[in-house]
Protein backbone atom coordinates (compact mmCIF):
# COMPACT_ATOMS: atom_id res chain seq x y z
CA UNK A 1 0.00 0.00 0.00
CA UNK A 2 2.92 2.50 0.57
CA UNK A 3 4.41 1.60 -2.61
CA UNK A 4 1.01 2.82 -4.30
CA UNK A 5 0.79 6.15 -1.99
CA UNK A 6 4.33 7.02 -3.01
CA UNK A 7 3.24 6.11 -6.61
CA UNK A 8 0.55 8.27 -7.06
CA UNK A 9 2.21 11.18 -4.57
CA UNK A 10 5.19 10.87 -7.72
CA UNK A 11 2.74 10.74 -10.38
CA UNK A 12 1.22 14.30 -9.09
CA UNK A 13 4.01 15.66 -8.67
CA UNK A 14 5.16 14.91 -12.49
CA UNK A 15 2.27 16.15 -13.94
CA UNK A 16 2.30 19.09 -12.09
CA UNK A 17 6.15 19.37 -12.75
CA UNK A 18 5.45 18.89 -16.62
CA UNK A 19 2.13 21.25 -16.82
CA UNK A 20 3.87 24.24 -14.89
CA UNK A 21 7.81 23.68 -15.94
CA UNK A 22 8.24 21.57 -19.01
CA UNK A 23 5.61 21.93 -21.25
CA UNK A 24 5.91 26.22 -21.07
CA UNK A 25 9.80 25.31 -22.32
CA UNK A 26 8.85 22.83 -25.23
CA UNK A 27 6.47 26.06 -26.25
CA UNK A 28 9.25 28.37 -25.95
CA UNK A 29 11.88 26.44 -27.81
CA UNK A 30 9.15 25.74 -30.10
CA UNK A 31 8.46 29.01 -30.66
CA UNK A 32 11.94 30.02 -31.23
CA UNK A 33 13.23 27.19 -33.63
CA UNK A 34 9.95 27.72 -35.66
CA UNK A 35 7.97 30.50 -35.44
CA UNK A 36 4.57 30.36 -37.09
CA UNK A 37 3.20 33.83 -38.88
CA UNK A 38 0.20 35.75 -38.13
CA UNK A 39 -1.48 38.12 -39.76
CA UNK A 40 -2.99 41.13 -38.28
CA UNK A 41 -5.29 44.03 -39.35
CA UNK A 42 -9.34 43.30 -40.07
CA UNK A 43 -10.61 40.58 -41.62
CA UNK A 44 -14.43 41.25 -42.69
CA UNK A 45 -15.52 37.36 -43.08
CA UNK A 46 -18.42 36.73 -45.33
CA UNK A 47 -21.81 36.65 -42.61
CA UNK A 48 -25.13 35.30 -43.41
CA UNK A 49 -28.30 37.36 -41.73
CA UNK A 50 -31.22 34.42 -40.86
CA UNK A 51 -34.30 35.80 -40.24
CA UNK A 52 -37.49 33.69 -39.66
CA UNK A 53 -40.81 35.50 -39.42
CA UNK A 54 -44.44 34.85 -39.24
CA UNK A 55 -47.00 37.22 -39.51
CA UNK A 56 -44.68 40.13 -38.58
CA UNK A 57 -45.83 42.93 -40.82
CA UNK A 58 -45.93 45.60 -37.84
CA UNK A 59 -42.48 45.16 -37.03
CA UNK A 60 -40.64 44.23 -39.95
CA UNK A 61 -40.55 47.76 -41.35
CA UNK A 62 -38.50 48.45 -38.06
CA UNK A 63 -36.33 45.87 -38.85
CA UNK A 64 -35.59 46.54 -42.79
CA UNK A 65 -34.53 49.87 -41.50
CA UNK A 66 -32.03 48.30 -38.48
CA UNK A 67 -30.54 46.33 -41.20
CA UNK A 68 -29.92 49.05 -43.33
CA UNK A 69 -28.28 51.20 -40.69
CA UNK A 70 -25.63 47.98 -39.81
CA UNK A 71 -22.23 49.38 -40.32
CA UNK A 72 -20.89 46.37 -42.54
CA UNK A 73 -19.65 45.97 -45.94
CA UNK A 74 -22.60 45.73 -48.36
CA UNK A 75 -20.72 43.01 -50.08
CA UNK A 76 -19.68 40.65 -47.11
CA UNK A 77 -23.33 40.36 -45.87
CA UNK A 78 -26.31 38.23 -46.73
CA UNK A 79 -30.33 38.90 -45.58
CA UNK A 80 -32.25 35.82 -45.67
CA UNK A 81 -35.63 35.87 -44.44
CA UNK A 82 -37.84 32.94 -44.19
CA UNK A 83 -41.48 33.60 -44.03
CA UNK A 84 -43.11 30.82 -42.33
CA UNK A 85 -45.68 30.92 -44.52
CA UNK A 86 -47.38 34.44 -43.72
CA UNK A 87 -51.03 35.32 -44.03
CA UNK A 88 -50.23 39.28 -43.38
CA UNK A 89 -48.33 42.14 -45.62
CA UNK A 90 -44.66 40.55 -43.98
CA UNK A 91 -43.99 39.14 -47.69
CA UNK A 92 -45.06 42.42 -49.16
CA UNK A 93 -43.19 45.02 -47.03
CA UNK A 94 -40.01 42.65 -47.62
CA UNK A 95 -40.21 42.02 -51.01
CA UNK A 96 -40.86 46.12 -51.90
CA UNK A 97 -37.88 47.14 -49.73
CA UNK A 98 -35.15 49.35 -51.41
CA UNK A 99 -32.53 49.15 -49.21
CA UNK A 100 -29.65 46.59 -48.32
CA UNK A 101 -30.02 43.68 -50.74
CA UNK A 102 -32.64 40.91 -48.77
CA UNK A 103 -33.13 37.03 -50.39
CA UNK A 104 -37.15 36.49 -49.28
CA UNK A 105 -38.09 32.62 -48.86
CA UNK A 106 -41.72 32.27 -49.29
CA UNK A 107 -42.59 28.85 -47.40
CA UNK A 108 -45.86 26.93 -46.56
CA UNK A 109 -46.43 27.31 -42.64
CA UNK A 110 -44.27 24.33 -40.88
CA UNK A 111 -42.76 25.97 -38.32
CA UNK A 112 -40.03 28.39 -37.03
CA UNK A 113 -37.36 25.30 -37.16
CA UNK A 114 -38.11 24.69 -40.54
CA UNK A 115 -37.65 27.97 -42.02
CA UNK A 116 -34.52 28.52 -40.13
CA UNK A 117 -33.44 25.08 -41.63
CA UNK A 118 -34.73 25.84 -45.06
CA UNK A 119 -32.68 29.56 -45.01
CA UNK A 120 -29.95 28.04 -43.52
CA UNK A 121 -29.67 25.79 -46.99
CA UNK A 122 -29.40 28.64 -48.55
CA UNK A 123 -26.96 30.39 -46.84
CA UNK A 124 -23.36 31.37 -48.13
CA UNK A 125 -21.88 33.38 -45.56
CA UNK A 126 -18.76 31.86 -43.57
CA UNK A 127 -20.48 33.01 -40.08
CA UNK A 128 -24.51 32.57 -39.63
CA UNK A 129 -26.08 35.18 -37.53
CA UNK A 130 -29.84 34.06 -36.40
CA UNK A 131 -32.25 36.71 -35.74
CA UNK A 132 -35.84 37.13 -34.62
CA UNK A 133 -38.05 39.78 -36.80
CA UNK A 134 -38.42 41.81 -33.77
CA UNK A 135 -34.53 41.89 -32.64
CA UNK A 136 -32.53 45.44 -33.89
CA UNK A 137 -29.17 46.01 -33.76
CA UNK A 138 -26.61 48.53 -33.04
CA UNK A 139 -24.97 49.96 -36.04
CA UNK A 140 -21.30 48.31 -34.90
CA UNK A 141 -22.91 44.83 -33.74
């Protein structure tokens, strides 16, 4: 039994010896012998907007604006909204909206899962951003 105490009491204390000593040195050295580039500045990835709505034609004029105030390259960002099959003016005040560039899925009512699912198909962007109708946005988010 002492042979096992003193085991594990050595086993500790090399794990914490390699944790806290060696491993930080194998990074340094590492670090040193081959050093690995980075690049910094901004890097605007390509983001994908996922909207699902139902019967949300009294808000969603509040959101088309909120998107078009978003301080992000025109280019690098993606709209999709997925009307879950709305009996209002939703479609309407979507589809007749000048501003920033929005892709309008017009689906049969099946639910909020399966129009996220169904615009997520769609999606391109390298980052997916889900957002309810009602949800608006500071200009830097």
């Amino acid at each position: 039994m002492v042979g096992l105490t003193r085991g594990a009491w050595w086993a500790a204390v090399g794990t914490l010896a390699y944790t806290f000593l060696v491993f930080p040195v194998i990074v340094a050295v590492r670090a040193v012998i081959a050093p690995r580039p980075y690049r910094s500045g901004s890097r605007e990835p390509t983001v994908s907007l996922v909207i699902a709505a139902r019967n949300e034609a009294a808000g969603i004029r509040a959101k088309l604006a909120n998107l078009d105030q978003l301080d992000y390259p025109e280019d690098r960002l993606e709209v999709i909204l997925a009307s879950d099959g709305s009996e209002d003016d939703t479609e309407r005040w979507v589809a007749d909206h000048p501003g920033r560039r929005i892709r309008l899925l017009q689906l049969p009512h099946e639910g909020k899962a399966a129009a996220l699912n169904a615009a997520v198909r769609e999606a391109r962007g390298e980052i997916l951003v889900f957002s309810d109708a009602n949800s608006l946005y500071a200009p830097d988010a």
